[in-house]
C-alpha atoms as a PDB file:
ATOM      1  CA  UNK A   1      -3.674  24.605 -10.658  1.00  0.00           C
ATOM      2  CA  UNK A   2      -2.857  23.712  -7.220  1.00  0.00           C
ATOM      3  CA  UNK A   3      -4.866  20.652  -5.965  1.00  0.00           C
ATOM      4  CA  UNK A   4      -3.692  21.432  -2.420  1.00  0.00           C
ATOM      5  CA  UNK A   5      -3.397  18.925   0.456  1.00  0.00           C
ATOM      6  CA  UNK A   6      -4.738  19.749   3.665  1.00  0.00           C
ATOM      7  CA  UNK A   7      -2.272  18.876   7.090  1.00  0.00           C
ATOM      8  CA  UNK A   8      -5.650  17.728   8.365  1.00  0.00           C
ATOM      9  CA  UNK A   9      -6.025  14.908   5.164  1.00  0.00           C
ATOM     10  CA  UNK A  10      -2.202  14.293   5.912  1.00  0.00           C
ATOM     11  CA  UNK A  11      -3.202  14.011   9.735  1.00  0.00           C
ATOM     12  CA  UNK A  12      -6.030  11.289   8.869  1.00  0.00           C
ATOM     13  CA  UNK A  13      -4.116   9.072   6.482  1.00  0.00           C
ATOM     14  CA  UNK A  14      -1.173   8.887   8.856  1.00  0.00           C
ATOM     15  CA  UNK A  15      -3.925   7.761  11.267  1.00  0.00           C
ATOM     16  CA  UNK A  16      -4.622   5.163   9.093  1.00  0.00           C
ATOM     17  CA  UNK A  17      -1.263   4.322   8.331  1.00  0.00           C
ATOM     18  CA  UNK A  18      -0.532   4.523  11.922  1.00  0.00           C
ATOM     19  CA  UNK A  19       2.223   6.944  11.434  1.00  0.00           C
ATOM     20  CA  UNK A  20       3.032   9.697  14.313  1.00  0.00           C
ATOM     21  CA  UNK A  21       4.107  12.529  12.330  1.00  0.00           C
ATOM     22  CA  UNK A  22       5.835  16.069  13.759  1.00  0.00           C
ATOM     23  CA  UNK A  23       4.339  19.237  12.323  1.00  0.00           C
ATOM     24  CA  UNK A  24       7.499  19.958  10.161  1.00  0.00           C
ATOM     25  CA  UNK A  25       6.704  15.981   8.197  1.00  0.00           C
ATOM     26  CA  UNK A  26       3.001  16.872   7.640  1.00  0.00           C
ATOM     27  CA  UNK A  27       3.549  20.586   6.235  1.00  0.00           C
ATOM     28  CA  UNK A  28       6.261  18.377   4.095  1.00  0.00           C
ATOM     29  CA  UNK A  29       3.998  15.715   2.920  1.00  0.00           C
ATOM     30  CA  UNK A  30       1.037  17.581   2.709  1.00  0.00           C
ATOM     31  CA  UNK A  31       2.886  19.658   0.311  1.00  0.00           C
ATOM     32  CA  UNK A  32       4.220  16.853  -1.826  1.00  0.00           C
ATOM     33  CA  UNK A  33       0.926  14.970  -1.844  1.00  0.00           C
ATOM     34  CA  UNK A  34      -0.541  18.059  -3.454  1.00  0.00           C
ATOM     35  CA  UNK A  35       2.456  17.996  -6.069  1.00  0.00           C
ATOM     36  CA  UNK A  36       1.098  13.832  -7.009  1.00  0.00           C
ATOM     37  CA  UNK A  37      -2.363  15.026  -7.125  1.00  0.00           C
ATOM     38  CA  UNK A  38      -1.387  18.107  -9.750  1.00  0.00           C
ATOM     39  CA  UNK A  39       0.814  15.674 -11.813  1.00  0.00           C
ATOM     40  CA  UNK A  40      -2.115  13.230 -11.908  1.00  0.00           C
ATOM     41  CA  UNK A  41      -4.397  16.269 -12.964  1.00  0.00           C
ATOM     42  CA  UNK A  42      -1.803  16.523 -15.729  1.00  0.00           C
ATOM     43  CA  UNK A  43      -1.477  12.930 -16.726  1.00  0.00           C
ATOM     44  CA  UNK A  44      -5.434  12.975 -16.931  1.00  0.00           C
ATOM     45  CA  UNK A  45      -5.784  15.961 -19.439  1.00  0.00           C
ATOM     46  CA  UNK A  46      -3.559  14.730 -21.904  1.00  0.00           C
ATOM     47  CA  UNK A  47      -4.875  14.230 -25.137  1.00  0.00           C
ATOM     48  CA  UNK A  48      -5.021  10.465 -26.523  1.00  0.00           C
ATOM     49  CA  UNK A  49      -7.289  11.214 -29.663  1.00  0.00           C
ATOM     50  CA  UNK A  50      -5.969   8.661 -31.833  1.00  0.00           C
ATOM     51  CA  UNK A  51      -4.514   5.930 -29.405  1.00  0.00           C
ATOM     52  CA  UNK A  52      -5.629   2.498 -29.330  1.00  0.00           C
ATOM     53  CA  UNK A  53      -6.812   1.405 -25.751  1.00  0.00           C
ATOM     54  CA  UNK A  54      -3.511  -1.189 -24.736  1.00  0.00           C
ATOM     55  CA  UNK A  55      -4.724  -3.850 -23.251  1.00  0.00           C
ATOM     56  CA  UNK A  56      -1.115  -4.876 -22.635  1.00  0.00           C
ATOM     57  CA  UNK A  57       2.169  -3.563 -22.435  1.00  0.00           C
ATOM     58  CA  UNK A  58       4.168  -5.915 -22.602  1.00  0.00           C
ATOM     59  CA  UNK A  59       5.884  -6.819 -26.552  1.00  0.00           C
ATOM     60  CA  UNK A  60       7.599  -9.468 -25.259  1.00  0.00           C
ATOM     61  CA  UNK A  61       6.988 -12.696 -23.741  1.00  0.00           C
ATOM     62  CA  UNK A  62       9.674 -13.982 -20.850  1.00  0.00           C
ATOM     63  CA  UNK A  63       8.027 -17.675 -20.295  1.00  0.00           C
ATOM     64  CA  UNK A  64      10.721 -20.313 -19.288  1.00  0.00           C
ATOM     65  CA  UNK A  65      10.012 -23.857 -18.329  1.00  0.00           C
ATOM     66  CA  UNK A  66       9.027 -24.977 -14.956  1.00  0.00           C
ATOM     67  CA  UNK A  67      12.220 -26.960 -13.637  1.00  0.00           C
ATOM     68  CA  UNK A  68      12.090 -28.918 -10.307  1.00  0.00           C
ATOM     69  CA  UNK A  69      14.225 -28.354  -7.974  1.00  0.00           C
ATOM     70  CA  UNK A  70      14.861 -29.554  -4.430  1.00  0.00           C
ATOM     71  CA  UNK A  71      13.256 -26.742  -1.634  1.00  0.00           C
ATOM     72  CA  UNK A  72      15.114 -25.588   0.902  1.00  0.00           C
ATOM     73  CA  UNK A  73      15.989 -28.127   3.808  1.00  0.00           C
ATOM     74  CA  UNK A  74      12.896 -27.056   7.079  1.00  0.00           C
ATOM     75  CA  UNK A  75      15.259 -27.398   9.500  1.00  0.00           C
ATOM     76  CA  UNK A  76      17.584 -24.935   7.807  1.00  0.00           C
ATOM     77  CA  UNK A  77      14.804 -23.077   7.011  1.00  0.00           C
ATOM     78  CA  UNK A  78      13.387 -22.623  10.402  1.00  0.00           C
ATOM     79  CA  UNK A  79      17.047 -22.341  11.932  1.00  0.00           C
ATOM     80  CA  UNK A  80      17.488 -18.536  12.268  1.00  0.00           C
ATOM     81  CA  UNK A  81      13.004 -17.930  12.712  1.00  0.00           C
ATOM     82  CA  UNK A  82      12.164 -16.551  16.333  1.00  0.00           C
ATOM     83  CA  UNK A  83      10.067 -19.125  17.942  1.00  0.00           C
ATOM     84  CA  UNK A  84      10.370 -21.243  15.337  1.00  0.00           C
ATOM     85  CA  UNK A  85       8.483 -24.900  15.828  1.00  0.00           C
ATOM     86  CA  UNK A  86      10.445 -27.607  13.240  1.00  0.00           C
ATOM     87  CA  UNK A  87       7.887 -30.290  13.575  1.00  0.00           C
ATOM     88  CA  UNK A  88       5.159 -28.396  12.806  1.00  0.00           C
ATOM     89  CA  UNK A  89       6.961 -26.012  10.278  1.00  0.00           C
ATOM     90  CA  UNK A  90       6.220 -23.275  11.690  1.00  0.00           C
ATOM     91  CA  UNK A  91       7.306 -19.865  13.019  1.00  0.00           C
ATOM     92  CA  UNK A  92       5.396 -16.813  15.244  1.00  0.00           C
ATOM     93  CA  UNK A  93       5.667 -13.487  13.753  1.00  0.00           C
ATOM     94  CA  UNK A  94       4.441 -10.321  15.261  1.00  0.00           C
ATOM     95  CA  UNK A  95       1.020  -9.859  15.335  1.00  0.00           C
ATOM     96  CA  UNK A  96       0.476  -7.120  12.691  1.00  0.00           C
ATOM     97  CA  UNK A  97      -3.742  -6.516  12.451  1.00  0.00           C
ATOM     98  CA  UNK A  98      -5.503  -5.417  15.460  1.00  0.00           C
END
């Protein structure tokens, strides 16, 4: 059972993404974004009857001990940042929402 993808679906979420797409890439991912939906459909209509709920998958517990340690030096940090500012410890980065 097919849950299809539309290109116009693949058309708005690389909108959102902000991804320019050529026709070939959203016939392609519309296609394999159909494929994740089926395989959820699967995973959904499997039957559990008879499993606990796990609240946690994890047997086994990988704790260590906090151990200071000296931090990396700022200037050497900031050596190699674009507009870096050494007093302040501080670096620009592209601006990355609106």
């Amino acid at each position: 059972m097919a849950a299809g993808f539309s290109r116009a679906q693949v058309d708005a979420v690389a909108a959102l993404a902000n991804l320019d797409l050529t026709d070939d890439e959203v016939a392609l991912f519309a296609i394999q974004l159909g494929n994740i939906l089926d395989y959820a459909v699967q995973v959904q209509n499997i039957d559990t009857t008879g499993v606990p709920p796990t609240a946690s998958v994890v047997t086994a517990v990988a704790e260590r001990d906090d151990v200071v340690m000296p931090s990396l030096d700022r200037a050497a940090a900031l050596a190699n940042a674009p507009d870096g500012h050494p007093d302040a410890g501080l670096f620009k980065v592209p601006r990355v929402i609106g």
